[in-house]
N, C-alpha and C. Protein backbone atom coordinates (compact mmCIF):
# COMPACT_ATOMS: atom_id res chain seq x y z
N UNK A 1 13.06 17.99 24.74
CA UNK A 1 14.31 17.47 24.18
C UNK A 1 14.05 16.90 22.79
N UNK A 2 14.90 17.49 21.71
CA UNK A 2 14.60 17.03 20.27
C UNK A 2 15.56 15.66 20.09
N UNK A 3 14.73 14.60 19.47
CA UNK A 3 15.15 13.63 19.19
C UNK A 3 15.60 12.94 17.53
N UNK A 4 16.36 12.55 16.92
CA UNK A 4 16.70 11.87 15.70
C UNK A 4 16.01 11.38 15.78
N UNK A 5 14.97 10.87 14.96
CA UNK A 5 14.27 9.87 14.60
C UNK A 5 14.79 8.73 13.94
N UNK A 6 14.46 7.39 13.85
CA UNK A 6 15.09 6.50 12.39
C UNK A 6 13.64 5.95 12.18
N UNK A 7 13.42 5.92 10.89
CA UNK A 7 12.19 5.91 10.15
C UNK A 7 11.88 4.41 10.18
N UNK A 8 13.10 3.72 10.47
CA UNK A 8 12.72 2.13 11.21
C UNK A 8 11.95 1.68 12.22
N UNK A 9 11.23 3.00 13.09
CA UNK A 9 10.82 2.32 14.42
C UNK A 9 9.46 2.54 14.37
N UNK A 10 8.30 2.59 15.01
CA UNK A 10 7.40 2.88 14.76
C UNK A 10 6.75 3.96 15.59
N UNK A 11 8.14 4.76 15.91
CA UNK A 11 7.36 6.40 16.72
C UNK A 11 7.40 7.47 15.71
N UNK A 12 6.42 8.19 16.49
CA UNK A 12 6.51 9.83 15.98
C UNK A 12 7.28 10.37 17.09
N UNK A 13 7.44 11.87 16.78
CA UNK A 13 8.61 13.02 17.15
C UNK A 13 8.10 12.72 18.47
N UNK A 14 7.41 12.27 19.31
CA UNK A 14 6.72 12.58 20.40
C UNK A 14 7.08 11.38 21.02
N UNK A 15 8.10 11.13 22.19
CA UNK A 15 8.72 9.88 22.52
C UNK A 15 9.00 9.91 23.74
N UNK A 16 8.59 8.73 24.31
CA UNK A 16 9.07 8.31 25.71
C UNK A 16 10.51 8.33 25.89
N UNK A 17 10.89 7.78 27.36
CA UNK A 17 12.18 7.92 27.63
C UNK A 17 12.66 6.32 26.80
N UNK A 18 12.00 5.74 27.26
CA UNK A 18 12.24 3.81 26.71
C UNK A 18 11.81 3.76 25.40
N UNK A 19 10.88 4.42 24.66
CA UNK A 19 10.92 4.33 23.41
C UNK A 19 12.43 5.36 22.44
N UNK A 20 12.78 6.42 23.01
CA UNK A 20 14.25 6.94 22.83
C UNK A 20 15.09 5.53 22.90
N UNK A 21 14.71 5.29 24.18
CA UNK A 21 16.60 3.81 23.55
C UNK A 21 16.14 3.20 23.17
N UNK A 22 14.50 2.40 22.53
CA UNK A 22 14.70 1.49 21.43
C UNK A 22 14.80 2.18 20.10
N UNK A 23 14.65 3.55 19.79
CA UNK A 23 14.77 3.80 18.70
C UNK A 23 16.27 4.04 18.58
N UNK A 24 17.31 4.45 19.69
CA UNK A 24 18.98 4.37 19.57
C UNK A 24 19.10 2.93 19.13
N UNK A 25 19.00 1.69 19.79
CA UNK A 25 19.00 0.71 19.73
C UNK A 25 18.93 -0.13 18.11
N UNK A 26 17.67 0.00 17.56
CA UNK A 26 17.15 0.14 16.24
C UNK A 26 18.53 1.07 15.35
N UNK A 27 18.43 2.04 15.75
CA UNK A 27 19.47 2.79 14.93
C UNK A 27 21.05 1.84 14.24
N UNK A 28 21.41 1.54 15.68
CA UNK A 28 22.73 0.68 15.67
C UNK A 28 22.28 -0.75 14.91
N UNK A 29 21.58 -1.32 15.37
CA UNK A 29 21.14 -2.76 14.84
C UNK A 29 21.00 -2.39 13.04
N UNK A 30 20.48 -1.39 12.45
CA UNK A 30 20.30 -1.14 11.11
C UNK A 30 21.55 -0.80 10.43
N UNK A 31 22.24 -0.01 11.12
CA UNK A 31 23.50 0.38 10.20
C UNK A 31 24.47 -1.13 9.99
N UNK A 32 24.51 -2.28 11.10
CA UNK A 32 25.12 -3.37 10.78
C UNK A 32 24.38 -4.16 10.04
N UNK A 33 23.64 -3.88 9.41
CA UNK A 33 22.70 -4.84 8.46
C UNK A 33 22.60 -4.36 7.26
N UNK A 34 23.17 -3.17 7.01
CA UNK A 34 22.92 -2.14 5.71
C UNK A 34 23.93 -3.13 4.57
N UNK A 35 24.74 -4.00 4.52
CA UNK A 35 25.67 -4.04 3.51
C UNK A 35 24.73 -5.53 3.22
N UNK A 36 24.12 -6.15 4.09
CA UNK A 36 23.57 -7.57 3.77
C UNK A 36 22.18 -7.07 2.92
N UNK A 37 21.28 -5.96 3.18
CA UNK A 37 20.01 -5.47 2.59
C UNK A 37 20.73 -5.19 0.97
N UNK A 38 21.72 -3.91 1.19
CA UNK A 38 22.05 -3.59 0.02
C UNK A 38 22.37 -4.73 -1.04
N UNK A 39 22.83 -5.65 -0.83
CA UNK A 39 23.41 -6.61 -1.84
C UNK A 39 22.50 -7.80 -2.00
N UNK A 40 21.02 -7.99 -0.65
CA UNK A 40 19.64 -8.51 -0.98
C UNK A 40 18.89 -7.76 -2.43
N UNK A 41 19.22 -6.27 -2.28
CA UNK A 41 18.19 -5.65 -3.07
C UNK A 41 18.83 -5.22 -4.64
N UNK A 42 20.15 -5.42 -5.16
CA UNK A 42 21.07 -5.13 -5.91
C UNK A 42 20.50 -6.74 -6.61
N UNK A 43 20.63 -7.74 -5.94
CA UNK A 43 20.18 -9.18 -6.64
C UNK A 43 18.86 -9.11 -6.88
N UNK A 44 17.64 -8.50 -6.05
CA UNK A 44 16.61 -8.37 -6.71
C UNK A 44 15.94 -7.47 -7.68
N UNK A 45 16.84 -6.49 -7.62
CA UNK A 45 16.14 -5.74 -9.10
C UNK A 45 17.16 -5.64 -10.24
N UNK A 46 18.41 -6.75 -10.06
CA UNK A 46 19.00 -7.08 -11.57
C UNK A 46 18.16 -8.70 -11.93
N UNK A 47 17.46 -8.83 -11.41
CA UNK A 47 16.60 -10.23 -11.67
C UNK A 47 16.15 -9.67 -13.29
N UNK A 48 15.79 -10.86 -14.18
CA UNK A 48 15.33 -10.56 -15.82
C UNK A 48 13.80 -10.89 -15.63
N UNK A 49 12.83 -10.28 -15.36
CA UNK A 49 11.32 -9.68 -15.30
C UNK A 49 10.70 -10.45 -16.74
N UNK A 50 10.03 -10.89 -17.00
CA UNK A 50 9.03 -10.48 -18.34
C UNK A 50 8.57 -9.34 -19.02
N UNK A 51 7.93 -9.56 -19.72
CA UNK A 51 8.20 -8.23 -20.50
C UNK A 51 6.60 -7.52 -20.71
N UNK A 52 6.49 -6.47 -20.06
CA UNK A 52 5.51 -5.45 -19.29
C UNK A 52 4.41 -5.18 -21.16
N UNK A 53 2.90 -5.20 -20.75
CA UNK A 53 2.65 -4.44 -21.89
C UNK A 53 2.94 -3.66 -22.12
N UNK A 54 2.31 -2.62 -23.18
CA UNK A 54 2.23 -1.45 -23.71
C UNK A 54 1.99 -0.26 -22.66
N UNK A 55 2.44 0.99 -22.72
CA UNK A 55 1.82 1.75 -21.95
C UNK A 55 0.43 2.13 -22.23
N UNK A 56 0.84 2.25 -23.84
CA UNK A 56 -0.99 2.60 -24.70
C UNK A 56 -1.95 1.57 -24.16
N UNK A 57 -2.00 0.38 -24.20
CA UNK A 57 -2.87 -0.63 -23.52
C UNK A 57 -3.25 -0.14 -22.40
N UNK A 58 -2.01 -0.23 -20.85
CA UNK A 58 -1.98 -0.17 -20.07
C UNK A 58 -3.03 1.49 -19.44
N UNK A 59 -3.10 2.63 -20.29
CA UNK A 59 -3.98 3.81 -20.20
C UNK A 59 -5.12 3.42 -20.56
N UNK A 60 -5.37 2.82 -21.88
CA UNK A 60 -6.65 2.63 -22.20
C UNK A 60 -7.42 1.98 -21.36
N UNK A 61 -7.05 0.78 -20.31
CA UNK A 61 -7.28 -0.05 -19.69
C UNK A 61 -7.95 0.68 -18.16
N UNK A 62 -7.10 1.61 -17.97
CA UNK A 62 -7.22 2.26 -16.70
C UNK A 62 -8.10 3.65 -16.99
N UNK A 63 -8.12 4.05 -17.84
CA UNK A 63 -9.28 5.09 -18.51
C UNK A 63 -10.59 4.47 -18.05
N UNK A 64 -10.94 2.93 -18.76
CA UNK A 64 -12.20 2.63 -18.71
C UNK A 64 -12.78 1.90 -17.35
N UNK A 65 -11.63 1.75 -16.54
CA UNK A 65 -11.75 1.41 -15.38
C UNK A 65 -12.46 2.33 -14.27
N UNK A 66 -11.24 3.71 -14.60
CA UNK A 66 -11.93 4.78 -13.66
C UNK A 66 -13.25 5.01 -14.10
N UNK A 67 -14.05 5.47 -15.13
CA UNK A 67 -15.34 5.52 -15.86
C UNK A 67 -16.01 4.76 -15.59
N UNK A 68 -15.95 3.56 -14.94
CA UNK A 68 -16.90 2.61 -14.12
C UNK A 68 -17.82 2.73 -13.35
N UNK A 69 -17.30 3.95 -12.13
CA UNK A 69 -18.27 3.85 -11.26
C UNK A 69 -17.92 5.05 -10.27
N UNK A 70 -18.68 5.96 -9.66
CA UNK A 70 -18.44 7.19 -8.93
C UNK A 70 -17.12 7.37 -8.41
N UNK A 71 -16.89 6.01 -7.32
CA UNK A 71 -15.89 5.65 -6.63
C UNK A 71 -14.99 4.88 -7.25
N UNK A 72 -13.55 4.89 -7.18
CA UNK A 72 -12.64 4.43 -7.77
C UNK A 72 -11.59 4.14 -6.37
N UNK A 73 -10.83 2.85 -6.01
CA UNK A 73 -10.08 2.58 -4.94
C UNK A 73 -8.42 1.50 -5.34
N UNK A 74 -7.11 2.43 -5.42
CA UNK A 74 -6.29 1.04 -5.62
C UNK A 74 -5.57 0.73 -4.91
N UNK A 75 -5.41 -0.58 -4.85
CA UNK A 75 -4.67 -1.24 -3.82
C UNK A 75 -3.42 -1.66 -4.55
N UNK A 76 -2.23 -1.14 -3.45
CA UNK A 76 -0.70 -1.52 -4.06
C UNK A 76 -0.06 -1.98 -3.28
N UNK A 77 0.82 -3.54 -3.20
CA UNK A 77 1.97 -2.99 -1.80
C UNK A 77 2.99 -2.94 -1.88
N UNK A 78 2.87 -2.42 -3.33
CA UNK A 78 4.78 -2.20 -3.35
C UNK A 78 5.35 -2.89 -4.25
N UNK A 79 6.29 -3.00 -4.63
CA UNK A 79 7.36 -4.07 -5.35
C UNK A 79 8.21 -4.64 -4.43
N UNK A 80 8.82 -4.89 -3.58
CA UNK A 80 9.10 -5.75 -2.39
C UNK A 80 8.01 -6.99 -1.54
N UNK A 81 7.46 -6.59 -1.43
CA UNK A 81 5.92 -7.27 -0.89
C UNK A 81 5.11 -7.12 -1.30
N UNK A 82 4.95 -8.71 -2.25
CA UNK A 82 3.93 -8.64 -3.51
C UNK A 82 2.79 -9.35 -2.83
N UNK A 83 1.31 -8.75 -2.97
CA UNK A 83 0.29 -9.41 -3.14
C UNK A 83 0.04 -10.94 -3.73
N UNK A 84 0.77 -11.16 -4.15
CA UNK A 84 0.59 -12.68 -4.89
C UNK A 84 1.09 -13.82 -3.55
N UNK A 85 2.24 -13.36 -2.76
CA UNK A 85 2.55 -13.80 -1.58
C UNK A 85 1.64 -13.74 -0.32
N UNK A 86 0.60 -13.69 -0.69
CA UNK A 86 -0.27 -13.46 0.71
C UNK A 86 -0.88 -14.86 0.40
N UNK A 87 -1.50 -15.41 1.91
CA UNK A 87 -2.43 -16.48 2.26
C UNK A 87 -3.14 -16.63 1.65
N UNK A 88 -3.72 -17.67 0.64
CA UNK A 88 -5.38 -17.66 0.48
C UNK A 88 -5.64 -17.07 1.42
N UNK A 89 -5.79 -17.30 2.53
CA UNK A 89 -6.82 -16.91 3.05
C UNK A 89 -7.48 -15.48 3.11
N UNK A 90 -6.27 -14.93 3.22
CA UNK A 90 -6.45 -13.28 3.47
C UNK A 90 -6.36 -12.69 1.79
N UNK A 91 -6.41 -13.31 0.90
CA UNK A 91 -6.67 -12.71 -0.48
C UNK A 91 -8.11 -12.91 -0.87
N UNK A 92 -8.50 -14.43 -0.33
CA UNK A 92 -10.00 -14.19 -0.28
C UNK A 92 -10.87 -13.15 0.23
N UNK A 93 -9.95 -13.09 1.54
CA UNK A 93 -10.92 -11.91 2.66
C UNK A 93 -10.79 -11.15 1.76
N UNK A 94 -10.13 -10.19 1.42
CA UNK A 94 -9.85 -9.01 0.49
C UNK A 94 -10.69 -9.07 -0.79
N UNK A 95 -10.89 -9.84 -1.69
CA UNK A 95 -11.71 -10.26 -2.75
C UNK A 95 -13.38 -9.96 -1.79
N UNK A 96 -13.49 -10.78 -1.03
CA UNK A 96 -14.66 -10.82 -0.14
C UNK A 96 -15.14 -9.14 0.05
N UNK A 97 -14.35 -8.50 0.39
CA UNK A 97 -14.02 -6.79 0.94
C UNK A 97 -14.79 -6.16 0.03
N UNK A 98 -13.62 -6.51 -1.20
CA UNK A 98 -14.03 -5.32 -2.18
C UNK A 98 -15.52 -5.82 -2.86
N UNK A 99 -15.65 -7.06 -3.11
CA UNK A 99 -16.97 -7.58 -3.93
C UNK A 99 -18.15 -6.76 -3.11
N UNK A 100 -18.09 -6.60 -1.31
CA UNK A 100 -19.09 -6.03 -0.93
C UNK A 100 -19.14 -4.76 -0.81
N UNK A 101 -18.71 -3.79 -1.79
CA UNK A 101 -19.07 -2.85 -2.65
C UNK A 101 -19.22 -2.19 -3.63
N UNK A 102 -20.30 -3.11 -3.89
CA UNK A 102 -20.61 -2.86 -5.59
C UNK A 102 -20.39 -1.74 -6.21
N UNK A 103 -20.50 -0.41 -5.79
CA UNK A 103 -20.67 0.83 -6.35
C UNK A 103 -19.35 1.37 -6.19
N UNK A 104 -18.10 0.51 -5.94
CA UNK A 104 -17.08 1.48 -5.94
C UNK A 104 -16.00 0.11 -7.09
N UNK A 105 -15.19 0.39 -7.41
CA UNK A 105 -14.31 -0.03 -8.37
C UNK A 105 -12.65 0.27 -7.67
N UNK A 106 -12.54 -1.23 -7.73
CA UNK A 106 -10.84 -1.72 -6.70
C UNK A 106 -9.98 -1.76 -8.22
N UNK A 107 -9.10 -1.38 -7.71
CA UNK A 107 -7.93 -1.51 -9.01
C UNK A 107 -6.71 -2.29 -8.18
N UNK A 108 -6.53 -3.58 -8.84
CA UNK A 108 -5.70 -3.73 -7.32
C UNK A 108 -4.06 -4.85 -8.13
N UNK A 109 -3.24 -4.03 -7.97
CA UNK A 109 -1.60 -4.37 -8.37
C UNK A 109 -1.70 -5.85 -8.19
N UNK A 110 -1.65 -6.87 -8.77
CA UNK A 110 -1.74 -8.34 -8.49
C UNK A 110 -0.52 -8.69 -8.87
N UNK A 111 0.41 -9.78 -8.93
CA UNK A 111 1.53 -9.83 -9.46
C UNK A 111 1.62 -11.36 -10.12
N UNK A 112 0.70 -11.87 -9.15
CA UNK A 112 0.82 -13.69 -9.90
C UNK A 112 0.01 -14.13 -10.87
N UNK A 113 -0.26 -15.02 -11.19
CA UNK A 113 -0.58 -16.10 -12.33
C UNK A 113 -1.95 -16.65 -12.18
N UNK A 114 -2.27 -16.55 -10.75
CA UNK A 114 -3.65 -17.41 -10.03
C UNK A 114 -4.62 -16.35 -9.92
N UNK A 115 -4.69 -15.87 -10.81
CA UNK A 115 -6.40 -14.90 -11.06
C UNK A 115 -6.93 -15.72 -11.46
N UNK A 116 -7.16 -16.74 -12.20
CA UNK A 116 -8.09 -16.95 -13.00
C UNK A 116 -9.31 -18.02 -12.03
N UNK A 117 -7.87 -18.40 -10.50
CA UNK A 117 -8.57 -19.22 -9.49
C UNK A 117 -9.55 -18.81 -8.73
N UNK A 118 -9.27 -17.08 -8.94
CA UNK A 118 -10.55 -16.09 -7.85
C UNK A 118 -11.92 -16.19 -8.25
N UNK A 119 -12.99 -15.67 -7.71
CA UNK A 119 -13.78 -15.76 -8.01
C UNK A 119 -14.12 -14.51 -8.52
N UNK A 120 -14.70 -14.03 -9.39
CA UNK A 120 -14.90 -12.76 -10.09
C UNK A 120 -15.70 -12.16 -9.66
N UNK A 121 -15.39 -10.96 -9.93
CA UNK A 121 -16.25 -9.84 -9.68
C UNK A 121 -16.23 -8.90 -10.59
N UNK A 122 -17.44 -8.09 -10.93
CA UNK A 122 -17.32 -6.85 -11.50
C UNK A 122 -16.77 -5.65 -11.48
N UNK A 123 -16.35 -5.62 -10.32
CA UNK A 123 -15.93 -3.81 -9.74
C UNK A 123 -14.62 -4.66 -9.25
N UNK A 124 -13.73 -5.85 -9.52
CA UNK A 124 -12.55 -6.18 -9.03
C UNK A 124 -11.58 -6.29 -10.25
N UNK A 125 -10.36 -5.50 -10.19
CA UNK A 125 -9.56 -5.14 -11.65
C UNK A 125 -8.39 -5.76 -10.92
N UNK A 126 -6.93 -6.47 -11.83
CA UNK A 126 -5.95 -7.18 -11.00
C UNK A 126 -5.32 -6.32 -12.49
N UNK A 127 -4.36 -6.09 -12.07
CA UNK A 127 -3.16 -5.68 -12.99
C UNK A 127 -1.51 -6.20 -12.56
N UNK A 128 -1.29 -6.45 -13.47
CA UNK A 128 0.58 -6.69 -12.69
C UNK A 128 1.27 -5.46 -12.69
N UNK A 129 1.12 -4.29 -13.55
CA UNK A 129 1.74 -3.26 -13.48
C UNK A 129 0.96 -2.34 -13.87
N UNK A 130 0.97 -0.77 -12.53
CA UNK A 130 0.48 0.35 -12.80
C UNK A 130 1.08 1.72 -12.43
N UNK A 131 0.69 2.39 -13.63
CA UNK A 131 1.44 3.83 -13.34
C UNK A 131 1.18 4.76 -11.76
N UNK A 132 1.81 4.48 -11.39
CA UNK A 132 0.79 4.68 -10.29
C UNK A 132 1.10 6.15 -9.88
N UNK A 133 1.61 7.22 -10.16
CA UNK A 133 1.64 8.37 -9.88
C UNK A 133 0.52 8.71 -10.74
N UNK A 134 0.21 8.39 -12.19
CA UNK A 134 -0.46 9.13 -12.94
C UNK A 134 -2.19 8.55 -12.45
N UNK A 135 -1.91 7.21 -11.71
CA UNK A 135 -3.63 6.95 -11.42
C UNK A 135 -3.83 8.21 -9.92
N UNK A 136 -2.50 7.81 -9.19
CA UNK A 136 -3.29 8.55 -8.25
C UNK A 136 -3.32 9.59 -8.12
N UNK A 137 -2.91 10.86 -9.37
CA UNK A 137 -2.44 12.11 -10.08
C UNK A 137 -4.14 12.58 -10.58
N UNK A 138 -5.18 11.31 -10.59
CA UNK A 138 -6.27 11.31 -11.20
C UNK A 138 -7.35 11.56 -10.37
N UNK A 139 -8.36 12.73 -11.03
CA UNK A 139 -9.04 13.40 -9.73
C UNK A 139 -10.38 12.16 -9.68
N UNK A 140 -10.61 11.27 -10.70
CA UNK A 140 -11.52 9.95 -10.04
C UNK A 140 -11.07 8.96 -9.06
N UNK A 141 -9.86 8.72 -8.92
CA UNK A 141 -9.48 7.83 -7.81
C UNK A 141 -9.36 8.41 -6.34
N UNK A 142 -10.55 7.95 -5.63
CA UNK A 142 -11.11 8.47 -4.22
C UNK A 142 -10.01 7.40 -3.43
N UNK A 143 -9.46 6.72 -3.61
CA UNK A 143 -8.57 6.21 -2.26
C UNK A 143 -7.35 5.18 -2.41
N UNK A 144 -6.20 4.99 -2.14
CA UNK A 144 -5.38 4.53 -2.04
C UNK A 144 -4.75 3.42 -0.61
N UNK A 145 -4.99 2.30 -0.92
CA UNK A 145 -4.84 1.12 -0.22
C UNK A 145 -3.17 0.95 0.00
N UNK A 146 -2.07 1.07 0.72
CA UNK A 146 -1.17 1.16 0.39
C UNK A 146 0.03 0.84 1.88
N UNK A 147 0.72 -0.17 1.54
CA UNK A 147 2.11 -0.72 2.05
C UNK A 147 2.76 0.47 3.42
N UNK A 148 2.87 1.81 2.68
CA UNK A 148 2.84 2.75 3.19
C UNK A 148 4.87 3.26 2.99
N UNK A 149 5.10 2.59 1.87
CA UNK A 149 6.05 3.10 1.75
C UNK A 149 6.57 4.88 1.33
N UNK A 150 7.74 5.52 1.38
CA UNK A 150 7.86 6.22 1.56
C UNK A 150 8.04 7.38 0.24
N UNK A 151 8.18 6.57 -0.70
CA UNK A 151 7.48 7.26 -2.26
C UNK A 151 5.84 6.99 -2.82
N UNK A 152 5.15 5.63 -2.01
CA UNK A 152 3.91 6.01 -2.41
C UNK A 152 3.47 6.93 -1.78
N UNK A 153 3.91 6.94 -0.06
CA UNK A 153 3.28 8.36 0.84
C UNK A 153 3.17 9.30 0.21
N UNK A 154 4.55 10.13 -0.21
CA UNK A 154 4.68 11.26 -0.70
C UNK A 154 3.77 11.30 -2.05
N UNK A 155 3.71 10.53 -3.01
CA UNK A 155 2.83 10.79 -4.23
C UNK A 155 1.74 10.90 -3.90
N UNK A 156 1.21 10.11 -2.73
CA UNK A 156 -0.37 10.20 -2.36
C UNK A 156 -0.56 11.98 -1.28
N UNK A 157 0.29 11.90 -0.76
CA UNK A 157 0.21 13.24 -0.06
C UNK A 157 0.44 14.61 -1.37
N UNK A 158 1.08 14.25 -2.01
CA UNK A 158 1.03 15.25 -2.93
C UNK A 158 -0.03 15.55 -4.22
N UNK A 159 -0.57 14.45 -4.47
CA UNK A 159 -2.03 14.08 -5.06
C UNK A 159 -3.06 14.08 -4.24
N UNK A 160 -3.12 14.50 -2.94
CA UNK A 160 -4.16 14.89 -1.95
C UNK A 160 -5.16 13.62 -2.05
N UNK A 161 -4.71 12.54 -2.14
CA UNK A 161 -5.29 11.03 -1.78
C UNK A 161 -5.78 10.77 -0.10
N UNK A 162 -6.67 10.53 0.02
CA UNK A 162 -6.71 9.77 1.39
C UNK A 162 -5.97 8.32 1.18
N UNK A 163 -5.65 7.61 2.18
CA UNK A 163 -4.74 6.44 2.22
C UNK A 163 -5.91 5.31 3.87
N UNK A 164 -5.19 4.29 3.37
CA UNK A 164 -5.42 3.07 4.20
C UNK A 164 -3.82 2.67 3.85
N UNK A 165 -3.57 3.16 5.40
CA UNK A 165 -2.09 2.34 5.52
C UNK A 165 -1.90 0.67 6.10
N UNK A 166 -1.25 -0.20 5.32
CA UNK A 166 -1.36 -1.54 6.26
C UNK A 166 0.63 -1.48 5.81
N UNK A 167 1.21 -1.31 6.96
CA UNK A 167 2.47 -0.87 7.10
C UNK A 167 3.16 -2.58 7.45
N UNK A 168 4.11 -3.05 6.13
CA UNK A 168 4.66 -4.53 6.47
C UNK A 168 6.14 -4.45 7.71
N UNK A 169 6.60 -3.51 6.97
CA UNK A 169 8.40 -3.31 7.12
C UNK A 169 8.85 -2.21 7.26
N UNK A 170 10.48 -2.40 8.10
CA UNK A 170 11.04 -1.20 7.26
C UNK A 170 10.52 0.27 7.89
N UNK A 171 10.54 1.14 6.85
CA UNK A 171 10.29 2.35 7.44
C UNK A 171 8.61 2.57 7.27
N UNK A 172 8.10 1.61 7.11
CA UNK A 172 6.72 1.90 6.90
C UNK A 172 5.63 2.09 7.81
N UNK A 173 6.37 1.74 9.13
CA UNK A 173 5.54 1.86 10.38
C UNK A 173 6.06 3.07 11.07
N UNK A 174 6.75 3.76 10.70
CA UNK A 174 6.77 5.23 10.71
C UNK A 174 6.04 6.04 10.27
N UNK A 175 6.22 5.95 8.95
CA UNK A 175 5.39 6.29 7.47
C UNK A 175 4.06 6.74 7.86
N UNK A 176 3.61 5.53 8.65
CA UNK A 176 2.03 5.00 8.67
C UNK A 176 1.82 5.68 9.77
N UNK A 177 2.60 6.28 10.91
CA UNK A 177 1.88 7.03 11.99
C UNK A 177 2.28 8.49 12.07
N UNK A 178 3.14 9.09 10.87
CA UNK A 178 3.12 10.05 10.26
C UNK A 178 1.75 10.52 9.48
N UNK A 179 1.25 9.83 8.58
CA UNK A 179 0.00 9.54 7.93
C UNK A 179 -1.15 9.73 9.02
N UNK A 180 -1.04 9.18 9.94
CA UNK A 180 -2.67 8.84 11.03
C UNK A 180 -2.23 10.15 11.53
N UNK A 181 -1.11 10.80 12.15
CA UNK A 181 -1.01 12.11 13.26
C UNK A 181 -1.50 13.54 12.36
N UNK A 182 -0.81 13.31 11.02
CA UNK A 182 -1.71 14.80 10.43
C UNK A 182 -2.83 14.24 9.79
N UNK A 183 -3.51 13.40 10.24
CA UNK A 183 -5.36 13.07 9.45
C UNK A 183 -5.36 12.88 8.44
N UNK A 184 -4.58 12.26 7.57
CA UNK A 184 -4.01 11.93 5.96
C UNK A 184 -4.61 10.54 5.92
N UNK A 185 -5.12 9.91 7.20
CA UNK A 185 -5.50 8.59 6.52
C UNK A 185 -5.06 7.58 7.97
N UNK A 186 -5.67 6.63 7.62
CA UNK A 186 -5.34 5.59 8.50
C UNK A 186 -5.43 4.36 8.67
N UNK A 187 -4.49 3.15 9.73
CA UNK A 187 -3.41 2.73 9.58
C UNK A 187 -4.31 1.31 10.23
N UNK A 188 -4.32 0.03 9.32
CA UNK A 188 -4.49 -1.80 10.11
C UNK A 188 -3.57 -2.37 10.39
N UNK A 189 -2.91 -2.43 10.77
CA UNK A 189 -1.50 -3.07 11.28
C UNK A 189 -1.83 -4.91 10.26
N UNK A 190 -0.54 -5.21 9.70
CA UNK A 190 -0.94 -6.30 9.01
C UNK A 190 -1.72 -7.54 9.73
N UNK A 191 -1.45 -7.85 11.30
CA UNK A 191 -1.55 -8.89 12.25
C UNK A 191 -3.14 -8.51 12.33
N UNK A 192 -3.70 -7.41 12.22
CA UNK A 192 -5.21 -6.82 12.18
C UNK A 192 -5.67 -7.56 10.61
N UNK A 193 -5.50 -7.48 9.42
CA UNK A 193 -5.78 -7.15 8.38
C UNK A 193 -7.00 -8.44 7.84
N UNK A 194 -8.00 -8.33 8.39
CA UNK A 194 -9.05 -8.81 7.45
C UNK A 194 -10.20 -8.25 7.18
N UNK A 195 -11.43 -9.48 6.92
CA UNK A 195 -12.62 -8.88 5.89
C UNK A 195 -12.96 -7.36 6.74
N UNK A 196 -13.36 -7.81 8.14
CA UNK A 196 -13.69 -6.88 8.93
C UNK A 196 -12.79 -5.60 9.26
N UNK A 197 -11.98 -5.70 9.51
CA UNK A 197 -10.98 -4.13 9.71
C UNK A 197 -11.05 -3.52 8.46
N UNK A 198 -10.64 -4.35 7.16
CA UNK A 198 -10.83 -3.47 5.84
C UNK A 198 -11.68 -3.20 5.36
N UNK A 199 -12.88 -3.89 6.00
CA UNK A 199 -14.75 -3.21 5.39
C UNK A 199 -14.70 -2.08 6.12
N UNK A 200 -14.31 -1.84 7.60
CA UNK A 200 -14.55 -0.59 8.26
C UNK A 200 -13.68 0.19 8.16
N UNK A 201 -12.20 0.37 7.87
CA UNK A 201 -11.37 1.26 6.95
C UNK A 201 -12.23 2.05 5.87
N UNK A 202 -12.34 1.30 4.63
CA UNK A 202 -12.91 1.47 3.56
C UNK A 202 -13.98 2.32 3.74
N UNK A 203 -15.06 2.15 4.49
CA UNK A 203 -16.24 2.63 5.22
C UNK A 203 -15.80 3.94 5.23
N UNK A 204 -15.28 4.13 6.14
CA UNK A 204 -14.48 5.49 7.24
C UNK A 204 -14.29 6.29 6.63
N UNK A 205 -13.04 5.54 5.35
CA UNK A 205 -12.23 6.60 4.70
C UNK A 205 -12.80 7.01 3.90
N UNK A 206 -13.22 6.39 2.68
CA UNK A 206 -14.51 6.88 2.00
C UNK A 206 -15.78 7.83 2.23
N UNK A 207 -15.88 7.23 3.22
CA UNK A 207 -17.28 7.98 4.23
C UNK A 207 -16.77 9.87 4.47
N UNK A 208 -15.52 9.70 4.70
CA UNK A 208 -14.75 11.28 5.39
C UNK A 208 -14.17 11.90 4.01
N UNK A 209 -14.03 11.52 2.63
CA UNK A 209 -13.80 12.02 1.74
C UNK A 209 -14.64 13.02 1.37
């Protein structure tokens, strides 16, 4: 029996009888919420931003980045769920992550003000804004860290990226087991997400490239 999917739930085509009515269920609950999201997300991207460098900067910058080191890895989660909103704690872990591999180079979307509080590293790059079709369009960038939304999927599937999905919201826990079922990559659930799950992600995915 073929089923509608809604990209809200977190099945694939392949569904129980009880996972069918929570994904009906889900269905109905979303369409009465669609006019409160729409007019959440209409106020957040007429918000007045600062004002972005150069693109010329912004290439040159990411040129000498990739040229760093064999391995190249970036981490994004989106413009909805910004990295700058995460725990100390779990930004340390992550800092912690990437520092313990020297030989590969993190490029990683940062959005706040408090870099200068981290502790540095060499192979750790923070940017507030990146092109990100054209990095991951780039045959040095070996892996993509990613939210698992449904235009980075597709750019990374179409740039033949492996992925580390950590799926927040939304349709992304779909996304993300779309991704793991055809071997495109795979998936820490955020409630998973520290030093340890993302050293052995990283490991894996890298390792199978």
């Amino acid at each position: 029996m073929v089923s509608a999917l809604d990209p809200l739930t977190p099945y694939s085509d392949d569904m129980t009888f009880m996972e069918r009515l929570t994904n009906l269920k889900v269905h109905i609950q979303i369409k009465s919420e669609m006019r409160r999201w729409e007019q959440m997300f209409w106020e957040a991207f007429n918000a007045k931003y600062p004002g972005f460098p150069t693109i010329a900067e912004i290439y040159n910058d990411l040129e000498n980045m990739l040229n760093e080191r064999n391995a190249t890895v970036f981490f994004s989660l989106g413009s909805l769920a910004q990295s700058k909103d995460m725990p100390t704690w779990l930004k340390n872990d992550i800092i912690s992550t990437f520092a313990s591999f020297p030989d590969v180079t993190f490029i990683w979307k940062y959005e706040g003000d408090d870099i200068p509080s981290f502790e540095t590293h060499p192979n750790i790059h923070y940017l507030k804004w990146v092109p990100q079709l054209d990095l991951l369009a780039d045959r040095r960038l070996s892996l993509f860290i990613t939210h698992g939304g449904m235009n980075s999927m597709l750019e990374a599937m179409y740039c033949a990226k492996g992925m580390i999905v950590i799926p927040l919201f939304a349709d992304q826990q779909f996304n993300s087991k779309t991704i793991q079922r055809r071997g495109l990559g795979t998936i820490i659930e955020r409630n998973h997400l520290n030093k340890k799950t993302l050293t052995e992600a990283i490991q894996t995915t890298l390792g199978n490239k």
